[in-house]
N, C-alpha and C. Protein backbone atom coordinates (compact mmCIF):
# COMPACT_ATOMS: atom_id res chain seq x y z
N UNK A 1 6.00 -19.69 -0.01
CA UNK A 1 5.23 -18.79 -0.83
C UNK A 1 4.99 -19.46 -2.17
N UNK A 2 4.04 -19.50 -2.68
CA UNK A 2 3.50 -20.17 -3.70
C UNK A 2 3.93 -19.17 -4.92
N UNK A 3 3.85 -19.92 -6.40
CA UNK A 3 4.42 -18.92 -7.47
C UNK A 3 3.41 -18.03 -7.76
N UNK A 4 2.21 -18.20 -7.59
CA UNK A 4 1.18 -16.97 -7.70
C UNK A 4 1.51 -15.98 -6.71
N UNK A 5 1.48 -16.24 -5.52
CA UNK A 5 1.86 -15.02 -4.62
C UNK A 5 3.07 -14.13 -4.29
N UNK A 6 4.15 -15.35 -5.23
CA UNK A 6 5.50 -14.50 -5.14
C UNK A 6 5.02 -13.67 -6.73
N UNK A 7 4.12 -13.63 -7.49
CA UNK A 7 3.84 -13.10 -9.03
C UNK A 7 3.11 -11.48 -8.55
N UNK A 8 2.59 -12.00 -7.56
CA UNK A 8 1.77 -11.19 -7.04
C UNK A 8 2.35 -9.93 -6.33
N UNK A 9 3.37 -10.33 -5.26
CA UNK A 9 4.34 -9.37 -4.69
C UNK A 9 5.62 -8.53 -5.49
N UNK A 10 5.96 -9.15 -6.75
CA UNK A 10 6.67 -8.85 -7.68
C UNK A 10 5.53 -7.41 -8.13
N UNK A 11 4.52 -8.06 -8.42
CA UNK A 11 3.53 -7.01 -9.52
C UNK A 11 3.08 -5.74 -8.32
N UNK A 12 2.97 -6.13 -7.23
CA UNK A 12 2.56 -4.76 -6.20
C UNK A 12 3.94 -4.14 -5.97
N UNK A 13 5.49 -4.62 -5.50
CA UNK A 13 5.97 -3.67 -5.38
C UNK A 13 6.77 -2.69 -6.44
N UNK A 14 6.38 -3.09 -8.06
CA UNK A 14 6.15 -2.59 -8.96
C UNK A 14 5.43 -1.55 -9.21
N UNK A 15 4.19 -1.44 -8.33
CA UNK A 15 3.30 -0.33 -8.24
C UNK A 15 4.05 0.39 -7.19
N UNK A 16 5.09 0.36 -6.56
CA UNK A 16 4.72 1.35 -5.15
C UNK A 16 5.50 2.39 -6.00
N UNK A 17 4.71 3.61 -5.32
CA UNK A 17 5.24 5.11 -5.44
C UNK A 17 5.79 5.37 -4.18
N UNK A 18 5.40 6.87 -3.99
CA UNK A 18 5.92 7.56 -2.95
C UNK A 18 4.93 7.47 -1.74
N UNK A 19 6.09 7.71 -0.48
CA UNK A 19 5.82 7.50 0.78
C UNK A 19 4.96 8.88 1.16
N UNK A 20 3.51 8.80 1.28
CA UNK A 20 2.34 10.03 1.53
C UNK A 20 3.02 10.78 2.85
N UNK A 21 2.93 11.85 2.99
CA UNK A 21 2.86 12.52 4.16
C UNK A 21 2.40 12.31 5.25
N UNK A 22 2.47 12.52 6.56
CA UNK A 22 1.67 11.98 7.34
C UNK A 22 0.19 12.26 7.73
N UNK A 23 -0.22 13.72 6.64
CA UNK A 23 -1.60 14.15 6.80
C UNK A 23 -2.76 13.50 5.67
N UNK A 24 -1.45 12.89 4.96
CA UNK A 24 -2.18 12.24 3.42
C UNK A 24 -2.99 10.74 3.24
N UNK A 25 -3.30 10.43 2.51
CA UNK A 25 -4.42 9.21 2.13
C UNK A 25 -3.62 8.57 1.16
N UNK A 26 -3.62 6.94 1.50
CA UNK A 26 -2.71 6.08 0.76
C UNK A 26 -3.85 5.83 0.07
N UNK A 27 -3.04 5.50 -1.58
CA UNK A 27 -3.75 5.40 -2.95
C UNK A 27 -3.61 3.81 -2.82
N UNK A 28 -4.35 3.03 -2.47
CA UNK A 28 -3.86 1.70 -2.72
C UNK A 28 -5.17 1.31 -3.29
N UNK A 29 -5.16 1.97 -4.91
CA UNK A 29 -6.60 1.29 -5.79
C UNK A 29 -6.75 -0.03 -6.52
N UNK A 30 -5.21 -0.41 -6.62
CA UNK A 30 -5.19 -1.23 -7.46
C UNK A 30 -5.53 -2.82 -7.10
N UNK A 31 -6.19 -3.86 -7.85
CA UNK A 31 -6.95 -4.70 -7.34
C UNK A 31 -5.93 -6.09 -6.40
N UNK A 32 -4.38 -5.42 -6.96
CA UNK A 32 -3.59 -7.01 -6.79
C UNK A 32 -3.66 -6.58 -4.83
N UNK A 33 -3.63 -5.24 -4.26
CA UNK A 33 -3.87 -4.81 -2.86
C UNK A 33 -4.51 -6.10 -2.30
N UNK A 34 -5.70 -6.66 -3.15
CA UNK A 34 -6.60 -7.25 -2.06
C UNK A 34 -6.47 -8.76 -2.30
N UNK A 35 -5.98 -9.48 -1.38
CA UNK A 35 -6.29 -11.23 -1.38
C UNK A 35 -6.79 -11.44 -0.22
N UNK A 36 -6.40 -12.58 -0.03
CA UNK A 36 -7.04 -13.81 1.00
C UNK A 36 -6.83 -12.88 2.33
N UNK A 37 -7.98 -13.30 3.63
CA UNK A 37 -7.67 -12.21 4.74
C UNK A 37 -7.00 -12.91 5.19
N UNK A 38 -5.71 -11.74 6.07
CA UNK A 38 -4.85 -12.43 6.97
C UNK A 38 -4.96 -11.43 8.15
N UNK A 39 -4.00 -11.36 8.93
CA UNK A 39 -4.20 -10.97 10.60
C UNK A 39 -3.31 -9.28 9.93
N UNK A 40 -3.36 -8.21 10.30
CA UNK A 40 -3.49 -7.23 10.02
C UNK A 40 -2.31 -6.65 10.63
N UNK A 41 -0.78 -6.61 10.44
CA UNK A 41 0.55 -6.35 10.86
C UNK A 41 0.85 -5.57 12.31
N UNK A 42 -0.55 -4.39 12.01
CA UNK A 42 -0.79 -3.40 12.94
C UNK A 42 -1.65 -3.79 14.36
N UNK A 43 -2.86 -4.35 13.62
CA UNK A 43 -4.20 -4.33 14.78
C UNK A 43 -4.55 -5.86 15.07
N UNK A 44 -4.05 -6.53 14.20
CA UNK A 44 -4.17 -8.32 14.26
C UNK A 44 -5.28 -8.63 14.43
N UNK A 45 -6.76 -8.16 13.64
CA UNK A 45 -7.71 -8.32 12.76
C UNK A 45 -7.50 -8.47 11.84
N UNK A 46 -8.43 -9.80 10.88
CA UNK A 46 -8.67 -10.06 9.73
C UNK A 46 -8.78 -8.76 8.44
N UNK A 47 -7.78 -8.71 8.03
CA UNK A 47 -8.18 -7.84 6.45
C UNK A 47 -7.44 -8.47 5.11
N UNK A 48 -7.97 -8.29 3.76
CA UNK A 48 -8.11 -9.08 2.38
C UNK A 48 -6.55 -7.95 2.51
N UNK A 49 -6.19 -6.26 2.52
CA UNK A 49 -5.51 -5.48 1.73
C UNK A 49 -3.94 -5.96 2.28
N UNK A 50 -2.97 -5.54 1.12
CA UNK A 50 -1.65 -5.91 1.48
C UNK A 50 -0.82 -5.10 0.63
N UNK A 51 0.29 -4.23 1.67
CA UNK A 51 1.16 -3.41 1.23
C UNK A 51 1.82 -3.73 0.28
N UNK A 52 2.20 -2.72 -0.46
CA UNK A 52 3.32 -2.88 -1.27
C UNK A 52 4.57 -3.86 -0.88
N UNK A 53 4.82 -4.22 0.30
CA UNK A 53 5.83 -5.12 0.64
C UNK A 53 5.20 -6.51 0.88
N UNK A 54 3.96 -6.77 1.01
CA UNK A 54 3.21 -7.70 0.76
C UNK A 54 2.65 -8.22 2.21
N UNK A 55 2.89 -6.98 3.16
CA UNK A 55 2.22 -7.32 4.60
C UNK A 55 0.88 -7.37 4.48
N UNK A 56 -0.18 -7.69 5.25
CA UNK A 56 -1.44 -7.89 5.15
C UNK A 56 -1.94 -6.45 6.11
N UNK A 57 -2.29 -5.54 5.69
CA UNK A 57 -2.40 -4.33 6.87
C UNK A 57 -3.52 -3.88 6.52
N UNK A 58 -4.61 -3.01 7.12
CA UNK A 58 -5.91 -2.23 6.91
C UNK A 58 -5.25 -0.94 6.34
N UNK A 59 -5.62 -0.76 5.08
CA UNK A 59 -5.32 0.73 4.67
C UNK A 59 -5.51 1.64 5.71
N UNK A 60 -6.46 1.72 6.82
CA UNK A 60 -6.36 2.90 7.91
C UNK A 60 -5.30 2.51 9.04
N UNK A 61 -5.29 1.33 9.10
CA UNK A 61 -3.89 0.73 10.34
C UNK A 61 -2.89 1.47 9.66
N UNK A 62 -2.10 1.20 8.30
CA UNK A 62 -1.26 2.14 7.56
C UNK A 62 -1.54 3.81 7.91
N UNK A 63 -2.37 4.03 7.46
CA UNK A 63 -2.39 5.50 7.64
C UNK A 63 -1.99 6.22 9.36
N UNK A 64 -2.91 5.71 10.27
CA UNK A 64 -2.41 5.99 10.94
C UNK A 64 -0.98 5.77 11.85
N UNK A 65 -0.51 4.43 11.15
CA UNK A 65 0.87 4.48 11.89
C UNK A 65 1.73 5.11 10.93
N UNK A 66 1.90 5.40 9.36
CA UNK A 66 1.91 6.88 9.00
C UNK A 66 2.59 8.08 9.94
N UNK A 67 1.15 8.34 10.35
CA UNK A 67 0.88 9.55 11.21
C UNK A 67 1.47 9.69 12.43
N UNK A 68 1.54 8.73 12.94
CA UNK A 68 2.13 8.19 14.48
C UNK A 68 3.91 8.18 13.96
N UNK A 69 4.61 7.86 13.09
CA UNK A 69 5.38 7.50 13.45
C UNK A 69 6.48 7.82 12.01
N UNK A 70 5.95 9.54 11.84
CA UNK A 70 7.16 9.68 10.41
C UNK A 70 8.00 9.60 9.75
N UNK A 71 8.74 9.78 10.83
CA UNK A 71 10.45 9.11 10.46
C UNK A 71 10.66 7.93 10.31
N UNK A 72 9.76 7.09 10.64
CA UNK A 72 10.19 5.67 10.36
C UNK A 72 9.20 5.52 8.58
N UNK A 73 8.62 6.19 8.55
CA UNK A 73 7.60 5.84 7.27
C UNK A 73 8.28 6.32 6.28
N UNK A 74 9.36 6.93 5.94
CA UNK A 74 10.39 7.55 4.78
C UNK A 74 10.55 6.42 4.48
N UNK A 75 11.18 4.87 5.20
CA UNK A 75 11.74 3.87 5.33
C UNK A 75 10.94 3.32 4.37
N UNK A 76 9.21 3.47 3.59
CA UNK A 76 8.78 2.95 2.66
C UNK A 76 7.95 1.96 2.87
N UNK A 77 7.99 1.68 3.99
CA UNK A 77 6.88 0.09 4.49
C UNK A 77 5.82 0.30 3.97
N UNK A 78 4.53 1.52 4.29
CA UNK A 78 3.65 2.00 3.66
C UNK A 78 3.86 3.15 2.27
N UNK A 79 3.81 2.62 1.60
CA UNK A 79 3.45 3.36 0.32
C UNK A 79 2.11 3.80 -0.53
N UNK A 80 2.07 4.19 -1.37
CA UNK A 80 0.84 4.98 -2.34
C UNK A 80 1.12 3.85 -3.46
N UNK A 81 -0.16 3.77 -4.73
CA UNK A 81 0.40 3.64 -5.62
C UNK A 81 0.93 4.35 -6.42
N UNK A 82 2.14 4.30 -7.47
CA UNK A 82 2.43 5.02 -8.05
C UNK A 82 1.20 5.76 -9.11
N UNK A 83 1.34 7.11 -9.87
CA UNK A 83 0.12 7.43 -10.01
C UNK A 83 0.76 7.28 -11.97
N UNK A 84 -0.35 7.22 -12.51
CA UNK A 84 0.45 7.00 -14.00
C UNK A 84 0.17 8.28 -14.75
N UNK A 85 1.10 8.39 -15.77
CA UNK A 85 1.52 9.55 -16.24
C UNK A 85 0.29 9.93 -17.22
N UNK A 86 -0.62 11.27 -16.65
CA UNK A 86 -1.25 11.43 -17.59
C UNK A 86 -1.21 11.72 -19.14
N UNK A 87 -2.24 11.02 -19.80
CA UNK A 87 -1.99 11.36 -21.27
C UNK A 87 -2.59 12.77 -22.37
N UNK A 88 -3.72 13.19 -21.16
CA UNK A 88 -4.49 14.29 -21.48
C UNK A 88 -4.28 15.75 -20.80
N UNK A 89 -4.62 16.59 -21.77
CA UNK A 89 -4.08 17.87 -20.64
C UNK A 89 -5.45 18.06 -20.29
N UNK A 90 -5.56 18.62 -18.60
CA UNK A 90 -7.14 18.47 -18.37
C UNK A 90 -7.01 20.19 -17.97
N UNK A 91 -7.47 20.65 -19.21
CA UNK A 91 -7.32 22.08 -18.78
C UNK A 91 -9.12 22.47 -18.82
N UNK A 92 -9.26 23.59 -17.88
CA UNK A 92 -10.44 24.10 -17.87
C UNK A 92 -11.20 24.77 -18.72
């Protein structure tokens, strides 16, 4: 692993939050998600995105094994990003 990409996996699992529900949508907005394509953990198609643990996975391959397979997803493999603490009150 090169020192950019170990800089890189340091700085994403820094972002991870909490493990979504299995009906929920992983937040993975942030730009360090996307590099070079690799073979896809789940479906072993080409995709740029990479988990918080620094697997190379399709945000929907995640989701649905998620969904498929809950009890093992507490375990954290797929995560959200953490969301940051708002500074504004957004009242109506």
């Amino acid at each position: 692993m090169t020192t950019q990409a170990r800089k890189t996996a340091r700085a994403l699992a820094d972002l991870a939050g909490d493990v979504p529900t299995p009906d929920a949508l992983l937040d993975w907005r942030n730009s360090l998600h996307y590099q070079r394509h690799a073979p896809c953990v789940l479906c072993r198609r080409p995709t740029p995105p990479r988990s918080h643990a620094g697997e190379a996975a399709h945000k929907t391959c995640a989701e649905v094994w998620i969904a498929a397979h809950p009890d093992e997803s507490r375990s954290g493999r797929f995560v959200s990003d953490r969301r940051a603490a708002s500074t504004t009150d957004n009242h109506a």
